[in-house]
Protein backbone atom coordinates (compact mmCIF):
# COMPACT_ATOMS: atom_id res chain seq x y z
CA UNK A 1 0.00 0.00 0.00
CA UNK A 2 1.58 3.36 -0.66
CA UNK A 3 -0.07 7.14 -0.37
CA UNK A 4 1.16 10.75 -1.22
CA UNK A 5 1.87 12.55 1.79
CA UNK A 6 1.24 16.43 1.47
CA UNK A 7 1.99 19.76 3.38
CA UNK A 8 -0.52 23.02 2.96
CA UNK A 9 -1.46 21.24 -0.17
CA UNK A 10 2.79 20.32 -1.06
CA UNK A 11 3.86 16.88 -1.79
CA UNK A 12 5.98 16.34 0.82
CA UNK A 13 6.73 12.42 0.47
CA UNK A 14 5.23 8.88 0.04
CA UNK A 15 4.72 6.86 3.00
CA UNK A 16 4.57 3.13 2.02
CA UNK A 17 3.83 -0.48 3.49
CA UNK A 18 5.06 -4.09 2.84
CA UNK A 19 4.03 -6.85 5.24
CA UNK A 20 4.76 -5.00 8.63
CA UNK A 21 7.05 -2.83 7.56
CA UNK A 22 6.52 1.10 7.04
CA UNK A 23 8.53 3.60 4.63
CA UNK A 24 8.37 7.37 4.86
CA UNK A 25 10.56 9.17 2.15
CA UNK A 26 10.43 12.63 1.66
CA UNK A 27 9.77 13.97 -2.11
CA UNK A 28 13.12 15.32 -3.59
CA UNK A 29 11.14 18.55 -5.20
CA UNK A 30 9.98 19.32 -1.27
CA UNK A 31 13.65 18.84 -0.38
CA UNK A 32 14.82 21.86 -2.57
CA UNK A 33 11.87 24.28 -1.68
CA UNK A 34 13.01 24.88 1.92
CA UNK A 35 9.95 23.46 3.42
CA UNK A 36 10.02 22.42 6.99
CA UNK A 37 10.11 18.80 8.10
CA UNK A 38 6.03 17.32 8.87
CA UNK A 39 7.94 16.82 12.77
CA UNK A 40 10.79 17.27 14.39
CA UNK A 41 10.72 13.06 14.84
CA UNK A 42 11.16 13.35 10.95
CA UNK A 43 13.74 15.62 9.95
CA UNK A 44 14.47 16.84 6.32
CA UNK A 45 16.32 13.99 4.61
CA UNK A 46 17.20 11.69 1.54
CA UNK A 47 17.02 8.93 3.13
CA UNK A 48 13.74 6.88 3.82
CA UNK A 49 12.84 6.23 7.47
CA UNK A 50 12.13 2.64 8.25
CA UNK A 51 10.25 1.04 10.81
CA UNK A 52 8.15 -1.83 12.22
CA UNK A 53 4.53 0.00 12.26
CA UNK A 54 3.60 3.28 11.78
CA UNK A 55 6.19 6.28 12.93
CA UNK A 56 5.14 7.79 15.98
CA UNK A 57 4.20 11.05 14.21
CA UNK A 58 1.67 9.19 11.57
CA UNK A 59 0.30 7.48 14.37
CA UNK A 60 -0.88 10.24 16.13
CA UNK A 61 -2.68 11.27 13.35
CA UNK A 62 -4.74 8.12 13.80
CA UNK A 63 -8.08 8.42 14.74
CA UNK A 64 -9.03 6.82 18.20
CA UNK A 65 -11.86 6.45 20.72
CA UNK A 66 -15.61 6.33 18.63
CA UNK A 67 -14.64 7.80 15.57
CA UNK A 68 -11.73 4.53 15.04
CA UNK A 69 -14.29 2.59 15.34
CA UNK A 70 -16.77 3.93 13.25
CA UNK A 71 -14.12 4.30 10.35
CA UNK A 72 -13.11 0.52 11.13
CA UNK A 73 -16.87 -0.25 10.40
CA UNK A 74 -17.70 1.60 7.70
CA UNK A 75 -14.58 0.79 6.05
CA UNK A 76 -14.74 -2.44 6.98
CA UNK A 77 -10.67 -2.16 7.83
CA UNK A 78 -9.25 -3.77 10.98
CA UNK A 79 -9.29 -1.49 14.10
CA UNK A 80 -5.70 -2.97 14.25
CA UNK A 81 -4.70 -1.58 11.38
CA UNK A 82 -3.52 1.79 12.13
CA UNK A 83 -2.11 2.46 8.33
CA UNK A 84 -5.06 1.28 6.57
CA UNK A 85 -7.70 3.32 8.68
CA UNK A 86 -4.48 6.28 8.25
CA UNK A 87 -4.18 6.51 4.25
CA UNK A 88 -8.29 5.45 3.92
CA UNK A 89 -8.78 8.64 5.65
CA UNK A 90 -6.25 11.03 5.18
CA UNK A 91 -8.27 13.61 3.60
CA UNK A 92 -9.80 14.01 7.13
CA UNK A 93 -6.75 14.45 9.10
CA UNK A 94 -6.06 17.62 11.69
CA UNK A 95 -3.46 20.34 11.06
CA UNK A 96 -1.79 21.23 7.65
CA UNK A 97 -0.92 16.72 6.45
CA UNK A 98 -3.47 15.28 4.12
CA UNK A 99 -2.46 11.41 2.72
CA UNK A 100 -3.86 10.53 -0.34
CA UNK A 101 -4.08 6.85 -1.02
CA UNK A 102 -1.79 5.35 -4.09
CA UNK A 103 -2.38 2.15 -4.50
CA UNK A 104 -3.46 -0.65 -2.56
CA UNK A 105 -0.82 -3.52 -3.56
């Protein structure tokens, strides 16, 4: 599964997910325009962050409490699965980040 990741509207990078593992890379344009990192747990670089689950930064974006579990129903996605309910509805999300959804392979 893979999804765009933007800032005020700017691709900012693609997070991406194969078996349990989870990929973050920032977008080389957004590298060159001087844009700030999404956190300060993900600062500006080439290199793709890599990690068992969600970072903590995209999981806190995660909805919880009622509203995970009406998502998780509607959906019909696993409660358990924190990046499918995150890139199904990251047009939703608080603050400046929207994730748009790629492709589901």
């Amino acid at each position: 599964m893979k999804a765009l990741v933007k800032m005020n509207g700017i691709v900012a990078g693609t997070l991406s997910r194969q078996g349990s593992k989870v990929m973050f890379e920032y977008d080389k344009g957004y590298l060159t325009l001087g844009q700030p990192a999404l956190s300060k747990s993900l600062p500006l670089r080439t290199e793709p962050y890599e990690s068992e689950g969600l970072p903590a930064y995209f999981s806190g974006l995660v909805s919880e409490g009622w509203l995970k579990r009406v998502q998780s129903r509607e959906q019909r996605i696993d409660p358990d699965d924190d990046f499918a309910l995150l890139v199904h509805n990251g047009d939703d999300l608080p603050g400046a980040i929207t994730i748009e959804l790629l492709d589901l392979s």
